[in-house]
C-alpha atoms as a PDB file:
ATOM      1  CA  UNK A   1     -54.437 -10.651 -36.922  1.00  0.00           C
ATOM      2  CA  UNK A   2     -51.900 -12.411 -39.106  1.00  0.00           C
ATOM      3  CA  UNK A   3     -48.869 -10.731 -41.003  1.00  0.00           C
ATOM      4  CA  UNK A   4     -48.906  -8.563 -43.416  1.00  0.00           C
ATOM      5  CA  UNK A   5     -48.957  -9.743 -47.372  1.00  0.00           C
ATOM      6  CA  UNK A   6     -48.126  -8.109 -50.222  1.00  0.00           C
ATOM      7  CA  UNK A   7     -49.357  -8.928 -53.896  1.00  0.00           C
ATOM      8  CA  UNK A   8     -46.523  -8.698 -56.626  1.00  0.00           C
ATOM      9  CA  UNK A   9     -47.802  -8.799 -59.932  1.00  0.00           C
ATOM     10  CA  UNK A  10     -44.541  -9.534 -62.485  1.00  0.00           C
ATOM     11  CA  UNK A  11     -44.718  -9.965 -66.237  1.00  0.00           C
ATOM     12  CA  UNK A  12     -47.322  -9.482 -68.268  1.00  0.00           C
ATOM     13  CA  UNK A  13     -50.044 -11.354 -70.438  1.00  0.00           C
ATOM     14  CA  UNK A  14     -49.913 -14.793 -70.304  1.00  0.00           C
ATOM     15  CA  UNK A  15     -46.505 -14.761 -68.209  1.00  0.00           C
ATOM     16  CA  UNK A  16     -47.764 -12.443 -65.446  1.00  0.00           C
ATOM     17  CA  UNK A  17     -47.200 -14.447 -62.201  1.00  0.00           C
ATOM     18  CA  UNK A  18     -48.948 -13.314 -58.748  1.00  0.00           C
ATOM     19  CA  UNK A  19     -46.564 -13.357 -56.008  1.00  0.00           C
ATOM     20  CA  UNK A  20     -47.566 -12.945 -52.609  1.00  0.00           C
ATOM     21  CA  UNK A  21     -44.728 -12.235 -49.933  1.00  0.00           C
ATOM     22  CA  UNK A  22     -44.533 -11.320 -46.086  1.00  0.00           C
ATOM     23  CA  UNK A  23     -44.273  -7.742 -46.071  1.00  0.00           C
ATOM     24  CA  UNK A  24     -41.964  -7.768 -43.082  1.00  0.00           C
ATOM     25  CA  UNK A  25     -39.346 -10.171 -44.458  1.00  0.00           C
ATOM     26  CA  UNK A  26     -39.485  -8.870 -47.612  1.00  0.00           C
ATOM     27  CA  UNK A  27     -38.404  -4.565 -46.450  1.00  0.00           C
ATOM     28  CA  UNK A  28     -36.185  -6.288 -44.220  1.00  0.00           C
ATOM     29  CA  UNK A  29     -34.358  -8.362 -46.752  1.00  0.00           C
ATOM     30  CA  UNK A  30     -34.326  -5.624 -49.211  1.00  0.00           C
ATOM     31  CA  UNK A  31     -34.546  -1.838 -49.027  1.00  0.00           C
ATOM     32  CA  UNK A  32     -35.801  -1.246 -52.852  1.00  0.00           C
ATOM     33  CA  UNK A  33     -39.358  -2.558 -51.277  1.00  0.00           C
ATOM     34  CA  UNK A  34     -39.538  -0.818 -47.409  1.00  0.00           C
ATOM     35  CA  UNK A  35     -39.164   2.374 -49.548  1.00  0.00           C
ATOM     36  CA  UNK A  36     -41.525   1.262 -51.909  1.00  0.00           C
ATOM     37  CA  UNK A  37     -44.281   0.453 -48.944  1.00  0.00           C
ATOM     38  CA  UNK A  38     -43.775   2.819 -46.500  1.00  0.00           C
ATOM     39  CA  UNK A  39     -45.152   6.129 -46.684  1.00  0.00           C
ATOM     40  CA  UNK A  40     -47.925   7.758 -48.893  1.00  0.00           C
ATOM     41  CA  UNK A  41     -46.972   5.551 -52.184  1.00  0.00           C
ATOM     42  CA  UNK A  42     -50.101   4.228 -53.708  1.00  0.00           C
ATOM     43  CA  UNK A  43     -48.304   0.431 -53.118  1.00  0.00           C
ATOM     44  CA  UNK A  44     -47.681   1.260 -49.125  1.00  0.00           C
ATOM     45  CA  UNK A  45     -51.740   1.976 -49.076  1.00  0.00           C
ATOM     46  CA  UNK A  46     -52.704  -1.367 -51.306  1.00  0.00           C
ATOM     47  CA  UNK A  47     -49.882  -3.702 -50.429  1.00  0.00           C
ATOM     48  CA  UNK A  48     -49.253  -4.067 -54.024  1.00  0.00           C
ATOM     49  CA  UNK A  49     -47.547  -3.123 -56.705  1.00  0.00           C
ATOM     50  CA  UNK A  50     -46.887  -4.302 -60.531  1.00  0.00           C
ATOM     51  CA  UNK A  51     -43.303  -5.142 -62.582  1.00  0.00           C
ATOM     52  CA  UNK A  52     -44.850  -5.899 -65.827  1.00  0.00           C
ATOM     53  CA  UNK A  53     -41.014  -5.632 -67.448  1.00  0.00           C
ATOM     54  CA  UNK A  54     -39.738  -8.147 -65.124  1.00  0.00           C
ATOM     55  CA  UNK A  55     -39.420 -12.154 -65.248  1.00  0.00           C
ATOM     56  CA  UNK A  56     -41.626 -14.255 -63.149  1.00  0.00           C
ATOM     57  CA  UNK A  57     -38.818 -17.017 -63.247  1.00  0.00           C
ATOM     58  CA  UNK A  58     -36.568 -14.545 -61.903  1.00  0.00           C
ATOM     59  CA  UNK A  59     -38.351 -13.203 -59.277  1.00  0.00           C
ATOM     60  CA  UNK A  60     -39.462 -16.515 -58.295  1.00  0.00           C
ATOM     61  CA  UNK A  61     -36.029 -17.439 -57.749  1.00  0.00           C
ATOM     62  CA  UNK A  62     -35.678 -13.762 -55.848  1.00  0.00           C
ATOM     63  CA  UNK A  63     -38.494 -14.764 -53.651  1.00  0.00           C
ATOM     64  CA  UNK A  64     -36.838 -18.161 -52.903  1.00  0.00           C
ATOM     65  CA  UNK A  65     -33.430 -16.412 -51.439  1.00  0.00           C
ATOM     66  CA  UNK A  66     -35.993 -14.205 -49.627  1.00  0.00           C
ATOM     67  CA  UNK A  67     -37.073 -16.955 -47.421  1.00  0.00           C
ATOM     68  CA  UNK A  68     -34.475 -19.279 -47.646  1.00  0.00           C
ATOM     69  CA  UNK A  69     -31.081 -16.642 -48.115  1.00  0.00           C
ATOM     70  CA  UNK A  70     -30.261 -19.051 -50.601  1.00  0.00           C
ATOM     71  CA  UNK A  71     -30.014 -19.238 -54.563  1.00  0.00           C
ATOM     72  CA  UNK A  72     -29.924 -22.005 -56.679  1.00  0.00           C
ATOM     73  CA  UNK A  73     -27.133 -23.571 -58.436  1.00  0.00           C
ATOM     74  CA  UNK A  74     -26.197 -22.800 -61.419  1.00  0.00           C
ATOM     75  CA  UNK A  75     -25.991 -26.640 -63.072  1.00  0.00           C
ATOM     76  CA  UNK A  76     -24.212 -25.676 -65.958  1.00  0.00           C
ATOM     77  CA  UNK A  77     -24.707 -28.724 -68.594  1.00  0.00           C
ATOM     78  CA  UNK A  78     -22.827 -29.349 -71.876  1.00  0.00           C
ATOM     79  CA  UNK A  79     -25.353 -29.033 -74.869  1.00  0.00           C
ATOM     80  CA  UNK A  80     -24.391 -31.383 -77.824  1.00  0.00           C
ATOM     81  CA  UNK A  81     -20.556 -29.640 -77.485  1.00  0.00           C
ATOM     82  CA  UNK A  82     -21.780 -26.508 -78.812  1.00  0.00           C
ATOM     83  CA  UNK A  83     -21.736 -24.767 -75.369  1.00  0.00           C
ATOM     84  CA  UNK A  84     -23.476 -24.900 -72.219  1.00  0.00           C
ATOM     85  CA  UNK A  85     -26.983 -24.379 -70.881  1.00  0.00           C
ATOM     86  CA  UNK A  86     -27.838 -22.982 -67.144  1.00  0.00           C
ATOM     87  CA  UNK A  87     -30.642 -24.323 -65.052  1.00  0.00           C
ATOM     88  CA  UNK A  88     -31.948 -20.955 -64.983  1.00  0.00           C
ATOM     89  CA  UNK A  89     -31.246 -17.257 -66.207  1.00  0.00           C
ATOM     90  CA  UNK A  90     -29.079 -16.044 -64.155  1.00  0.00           C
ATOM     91  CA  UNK A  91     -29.218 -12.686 -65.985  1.00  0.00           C
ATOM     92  CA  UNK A  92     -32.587 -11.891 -65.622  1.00  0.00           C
ATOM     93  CA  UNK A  93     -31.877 -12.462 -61.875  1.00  0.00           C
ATOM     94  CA  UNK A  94     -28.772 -10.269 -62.035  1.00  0.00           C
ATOM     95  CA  UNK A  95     -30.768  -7.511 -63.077  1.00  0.00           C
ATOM     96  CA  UNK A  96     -33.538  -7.753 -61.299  1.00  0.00           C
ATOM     97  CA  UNK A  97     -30.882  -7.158 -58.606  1.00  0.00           C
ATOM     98  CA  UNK A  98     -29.692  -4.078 -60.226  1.00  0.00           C
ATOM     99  CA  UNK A  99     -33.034  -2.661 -60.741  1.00  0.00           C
ATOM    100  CA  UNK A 100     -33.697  -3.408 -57.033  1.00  0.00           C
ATOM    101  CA  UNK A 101     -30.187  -1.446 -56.445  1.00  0.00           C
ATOM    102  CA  UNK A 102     -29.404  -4.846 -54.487  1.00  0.00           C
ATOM    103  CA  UNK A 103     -25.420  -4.623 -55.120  1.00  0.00           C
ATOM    104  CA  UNK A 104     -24.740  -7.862 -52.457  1.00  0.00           C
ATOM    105  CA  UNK A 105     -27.102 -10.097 -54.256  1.00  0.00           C
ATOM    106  CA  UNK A 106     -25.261  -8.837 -57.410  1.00  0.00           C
ATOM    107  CA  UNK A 107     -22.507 -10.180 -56.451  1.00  0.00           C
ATOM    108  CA  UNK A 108     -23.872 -13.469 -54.898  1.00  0.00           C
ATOM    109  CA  UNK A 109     -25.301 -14.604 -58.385  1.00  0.00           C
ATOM    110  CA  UNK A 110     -21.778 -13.726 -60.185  1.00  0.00           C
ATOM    111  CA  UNK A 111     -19.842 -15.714 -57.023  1.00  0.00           C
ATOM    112  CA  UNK A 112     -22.083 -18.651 -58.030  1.00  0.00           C
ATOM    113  CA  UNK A 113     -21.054 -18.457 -61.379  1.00  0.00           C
ATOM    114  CA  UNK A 114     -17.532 -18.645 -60.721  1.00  0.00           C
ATOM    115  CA  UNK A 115     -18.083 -21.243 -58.458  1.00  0.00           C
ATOM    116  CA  UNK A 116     -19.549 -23.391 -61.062  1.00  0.00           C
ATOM    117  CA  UNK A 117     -16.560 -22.365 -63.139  1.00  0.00           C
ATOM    118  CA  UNK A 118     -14.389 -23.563 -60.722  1.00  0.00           C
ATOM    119  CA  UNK A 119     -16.253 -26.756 -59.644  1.00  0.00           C
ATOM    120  CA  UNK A 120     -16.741 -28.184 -63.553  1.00  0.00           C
ATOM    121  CA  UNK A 121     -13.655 -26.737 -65.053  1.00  0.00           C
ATOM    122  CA  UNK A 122     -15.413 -24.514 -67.218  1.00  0.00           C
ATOM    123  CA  UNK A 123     -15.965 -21.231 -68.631  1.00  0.00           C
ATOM    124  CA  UNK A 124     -18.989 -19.167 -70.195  1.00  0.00           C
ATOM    125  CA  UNK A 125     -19.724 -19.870 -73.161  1.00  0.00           C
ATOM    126  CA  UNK A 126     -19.841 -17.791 -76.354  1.00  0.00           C
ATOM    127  CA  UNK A 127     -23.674 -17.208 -76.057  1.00  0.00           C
ATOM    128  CA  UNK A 128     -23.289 -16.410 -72.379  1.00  0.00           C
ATOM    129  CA  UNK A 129     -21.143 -14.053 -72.761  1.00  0.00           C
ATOM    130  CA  UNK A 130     -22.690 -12.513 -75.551  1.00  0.00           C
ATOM    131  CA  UNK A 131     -25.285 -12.096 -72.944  1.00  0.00           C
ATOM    132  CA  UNK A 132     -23.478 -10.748 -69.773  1.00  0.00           C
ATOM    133  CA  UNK A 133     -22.473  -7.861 -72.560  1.00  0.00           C
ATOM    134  CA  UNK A 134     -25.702  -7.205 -74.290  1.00  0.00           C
ATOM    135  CA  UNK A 135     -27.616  -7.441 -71.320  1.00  0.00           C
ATOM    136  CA  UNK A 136     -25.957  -5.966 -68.181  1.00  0.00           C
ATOM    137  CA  UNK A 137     -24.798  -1.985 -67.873  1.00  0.00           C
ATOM    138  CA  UNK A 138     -20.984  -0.646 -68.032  1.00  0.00           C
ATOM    139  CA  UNK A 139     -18.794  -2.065 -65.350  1.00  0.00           C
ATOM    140  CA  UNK A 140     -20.785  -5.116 -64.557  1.00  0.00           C
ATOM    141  CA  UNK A 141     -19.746  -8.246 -62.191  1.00  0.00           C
ATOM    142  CA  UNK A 142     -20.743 -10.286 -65.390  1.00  0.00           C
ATOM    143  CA  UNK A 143     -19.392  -8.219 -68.000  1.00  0.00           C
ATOM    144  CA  UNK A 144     -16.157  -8.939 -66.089  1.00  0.00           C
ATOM    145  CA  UNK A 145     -16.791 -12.203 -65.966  1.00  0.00           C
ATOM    146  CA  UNK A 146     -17.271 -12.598 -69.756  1.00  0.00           C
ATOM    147  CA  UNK A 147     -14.153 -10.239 -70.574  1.00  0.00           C
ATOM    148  CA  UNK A 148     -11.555 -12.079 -68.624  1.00  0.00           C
ATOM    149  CA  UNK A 149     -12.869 -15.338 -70.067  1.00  0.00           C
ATOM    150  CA  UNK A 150     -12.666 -14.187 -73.396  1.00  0.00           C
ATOM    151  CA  UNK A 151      -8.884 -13.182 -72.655  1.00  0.00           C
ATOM    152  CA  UNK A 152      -8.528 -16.291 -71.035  1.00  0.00           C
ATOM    153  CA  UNK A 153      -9.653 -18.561 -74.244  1.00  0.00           C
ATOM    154  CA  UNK A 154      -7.590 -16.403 -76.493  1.00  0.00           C
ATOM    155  CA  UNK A 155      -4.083 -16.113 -74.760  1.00  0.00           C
ATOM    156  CA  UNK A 156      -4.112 -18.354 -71.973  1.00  0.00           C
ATOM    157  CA  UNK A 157      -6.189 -22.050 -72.489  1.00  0.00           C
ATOM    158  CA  UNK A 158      -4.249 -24.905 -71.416  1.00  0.00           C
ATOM    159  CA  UNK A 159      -4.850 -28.860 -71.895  1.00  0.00           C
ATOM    160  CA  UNK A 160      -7.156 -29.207 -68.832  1.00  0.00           C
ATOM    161  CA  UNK A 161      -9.704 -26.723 -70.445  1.00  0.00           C
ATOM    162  CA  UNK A 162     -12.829 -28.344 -72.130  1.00  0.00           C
ATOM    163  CA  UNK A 163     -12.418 -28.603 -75.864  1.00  0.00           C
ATOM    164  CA  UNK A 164     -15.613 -26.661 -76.516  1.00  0.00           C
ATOM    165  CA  UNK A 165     -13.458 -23.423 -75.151  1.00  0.00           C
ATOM    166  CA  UNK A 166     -10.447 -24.839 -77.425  1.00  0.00           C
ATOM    167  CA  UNK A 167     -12.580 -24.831 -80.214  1.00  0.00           C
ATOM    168  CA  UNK A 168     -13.935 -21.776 -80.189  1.00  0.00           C
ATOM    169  CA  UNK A 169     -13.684 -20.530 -84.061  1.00  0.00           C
ATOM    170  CA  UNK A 170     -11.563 -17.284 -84.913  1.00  0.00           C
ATOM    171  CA  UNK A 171     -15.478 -16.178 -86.836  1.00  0.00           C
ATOM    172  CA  UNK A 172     -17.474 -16.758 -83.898  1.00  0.00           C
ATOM    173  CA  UNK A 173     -15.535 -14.687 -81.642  1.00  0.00           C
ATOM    174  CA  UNK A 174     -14.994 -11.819 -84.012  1.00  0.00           C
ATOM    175  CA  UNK A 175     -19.306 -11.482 -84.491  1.00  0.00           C
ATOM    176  CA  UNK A 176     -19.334 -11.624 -80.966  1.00  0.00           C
ATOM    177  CA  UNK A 177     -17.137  -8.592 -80.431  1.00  0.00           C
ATOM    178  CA  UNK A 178     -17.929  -6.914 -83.787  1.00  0.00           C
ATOM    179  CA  UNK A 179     -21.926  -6.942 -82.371  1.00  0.00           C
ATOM    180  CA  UNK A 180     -21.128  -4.981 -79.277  1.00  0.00           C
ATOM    181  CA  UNK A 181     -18.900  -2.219 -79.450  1.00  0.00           C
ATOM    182  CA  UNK A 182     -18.275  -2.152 -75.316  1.00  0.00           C
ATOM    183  CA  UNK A 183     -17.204  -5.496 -75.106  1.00  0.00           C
ATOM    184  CA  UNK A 184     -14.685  -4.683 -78.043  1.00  0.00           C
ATOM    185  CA  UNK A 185     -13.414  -1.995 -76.260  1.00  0.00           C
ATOM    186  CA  UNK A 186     -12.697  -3.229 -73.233  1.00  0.00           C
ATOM    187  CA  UNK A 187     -11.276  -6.733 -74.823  1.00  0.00           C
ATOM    188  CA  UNK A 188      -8.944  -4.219 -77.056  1.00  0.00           C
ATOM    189  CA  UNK A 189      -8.040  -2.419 -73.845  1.00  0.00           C
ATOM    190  CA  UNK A 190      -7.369  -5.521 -71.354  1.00  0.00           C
ATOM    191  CA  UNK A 191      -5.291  -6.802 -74.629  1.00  0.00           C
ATOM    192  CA  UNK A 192      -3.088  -3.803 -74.727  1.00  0.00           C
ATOM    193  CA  UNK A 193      -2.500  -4.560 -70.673  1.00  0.00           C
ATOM    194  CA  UNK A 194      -1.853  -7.724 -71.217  1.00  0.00           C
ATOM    195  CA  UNK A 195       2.267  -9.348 -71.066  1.00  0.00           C
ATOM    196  CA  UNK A 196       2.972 -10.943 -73.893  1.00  0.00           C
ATOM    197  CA  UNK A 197       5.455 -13.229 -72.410  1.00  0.00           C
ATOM    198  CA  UNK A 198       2.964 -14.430 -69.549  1.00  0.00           C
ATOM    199  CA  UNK A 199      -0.338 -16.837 -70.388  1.00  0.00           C
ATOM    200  CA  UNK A 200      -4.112 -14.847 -69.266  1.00  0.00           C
ATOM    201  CA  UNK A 201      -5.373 -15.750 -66.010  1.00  0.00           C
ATOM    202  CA  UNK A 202      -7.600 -18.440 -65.771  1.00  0.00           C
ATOM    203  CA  UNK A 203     -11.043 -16.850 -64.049  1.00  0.00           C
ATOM    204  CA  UNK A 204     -11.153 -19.958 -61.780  1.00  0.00           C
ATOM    205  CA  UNK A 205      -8.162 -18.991 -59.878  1.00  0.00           C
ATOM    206  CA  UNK A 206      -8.861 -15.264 -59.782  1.00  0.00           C
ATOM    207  CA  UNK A 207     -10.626 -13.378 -56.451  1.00  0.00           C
ATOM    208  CA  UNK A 208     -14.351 -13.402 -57.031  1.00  0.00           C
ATOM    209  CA  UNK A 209     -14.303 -10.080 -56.018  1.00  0.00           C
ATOM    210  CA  UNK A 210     -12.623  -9.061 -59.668  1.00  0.00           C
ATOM    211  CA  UNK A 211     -16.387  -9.244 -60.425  1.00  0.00           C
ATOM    212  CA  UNK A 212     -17.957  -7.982 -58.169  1.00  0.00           C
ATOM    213  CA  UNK A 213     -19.655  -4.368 -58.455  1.00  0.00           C
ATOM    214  CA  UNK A 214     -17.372  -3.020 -55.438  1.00  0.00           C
ATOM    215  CA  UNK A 215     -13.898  -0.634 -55.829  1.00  0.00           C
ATOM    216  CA  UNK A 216     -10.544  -2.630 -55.670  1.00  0.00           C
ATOM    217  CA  UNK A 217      -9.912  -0.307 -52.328  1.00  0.00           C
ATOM    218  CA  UNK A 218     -13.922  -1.243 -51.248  1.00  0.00           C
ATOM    219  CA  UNK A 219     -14.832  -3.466 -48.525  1.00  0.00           C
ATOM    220  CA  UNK A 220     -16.592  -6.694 -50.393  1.00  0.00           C
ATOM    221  CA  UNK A 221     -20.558  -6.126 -50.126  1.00  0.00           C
ATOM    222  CA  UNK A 222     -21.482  -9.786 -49.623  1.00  0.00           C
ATOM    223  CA  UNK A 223     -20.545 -11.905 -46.263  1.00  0.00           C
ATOM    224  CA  UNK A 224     -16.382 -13.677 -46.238  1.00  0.00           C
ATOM    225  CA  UNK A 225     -18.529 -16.983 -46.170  1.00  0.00           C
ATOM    226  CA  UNK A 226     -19.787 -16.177 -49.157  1.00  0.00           C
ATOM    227  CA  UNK A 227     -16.714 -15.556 -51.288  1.00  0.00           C
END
């Protein structure tokens, strides 16, 4: 008798994807799921179960690192100088995680941001960022991400940056913060913090664990090879 499969049915319509996983691997690599089919839940008794508010691309990607503990680059490309464009959504990923209460692969996907940061000299762009607020909850590993390279652009860019951060325009970043309250908040409060007489922090030579979900006093969730 062969192993186990589940069926996970993700999106809906014309986007809902099948996805059929080892049940095995899959409790073992994440807990959301052996809760989900073990006991008397209707999905322990069918091997299936349905996340029609999810994205197929992002759980595709999910089931990738499942089998492979791996995630894909980033591949941050510059679009026509306006900005940048990822290979894939790496928000829909990170909160899949969330939902999944998966706080280590949280802070994987934010680690490979940074990474990419660090490897093309870059930063998030405005629509990114706009993102990483309007998408993630309080306290986020990306909301961190987009706040400290917001401060960054404003009191700390340097000739080595790319031009497309130097040129961000005074009206673009004010919608930005004007059309989420939180992020304005916290910019206003990290601003207040900040020394006048000493440039922002560039993100690329910060700890990636200032974005991760973890305490400042908490042991790092992910592996040290990962960091």
């Amino acid at each position: 008798m062969g192993e186990e499969i589940v069926d996970l049915y993700v999106g809906t319509g014309a986007n809902r994807k099948l996805f059929r996983v080892h049940k095995t691997l899959l409790c073992n690599r994440i807990p959301y799921f052996k809760k989900m089919f073990s006991g008397g839940f209707k999905e322990a008794t069918e091997n299936t179960a349905e996340f029609p508010e999810d994205s197929p691309e992002a759980f595709d990607i999910l089931q990738g690192w499942v089998y492979k503990d791996t995630l894909p680059k980033v591949n941050i490309s510059t679009v026509s100088g306006n900005g940048y464009k990822e290979a894939w959504n790496i928000v829909d990923l990170y909160m899949l995680a969330d939902k999944f209460c998966f706080f280590s692969l949280r802070d994987e996907i934010v680690n490979i941001w940074v990474w990419e940061c660090v490897t093309k000299y870059s930063l998030p762009s405005i629509s990114s960022m706009t993102q990483f607020y309007g998408r993630t909850p309080a306290g986020s590993g990306l909301r961190k991400l987009a706040l400290h390279s917001l401060h960054y652009i404003m009191y700390g860019l340097d000739n080595t940056d790319s031009p497309v951060h130097r040129e961000q325009s005074t009206s673009k970043v004010q919608a930005m913060l004007l059309g989420n309250h939180d992020f304005l908040a916290d910019y206003l409060k990290l601003s207040r913090q900040h020394q006048n007489d000493k440039p922002a922090q560039n993100i690329r030579y910060l700890s990636k664990c200032s974005f991760h979900g973890h305490g400042n006093e908490e042991p790092c969730t992910i592996r040290p090879s990962d960091t």
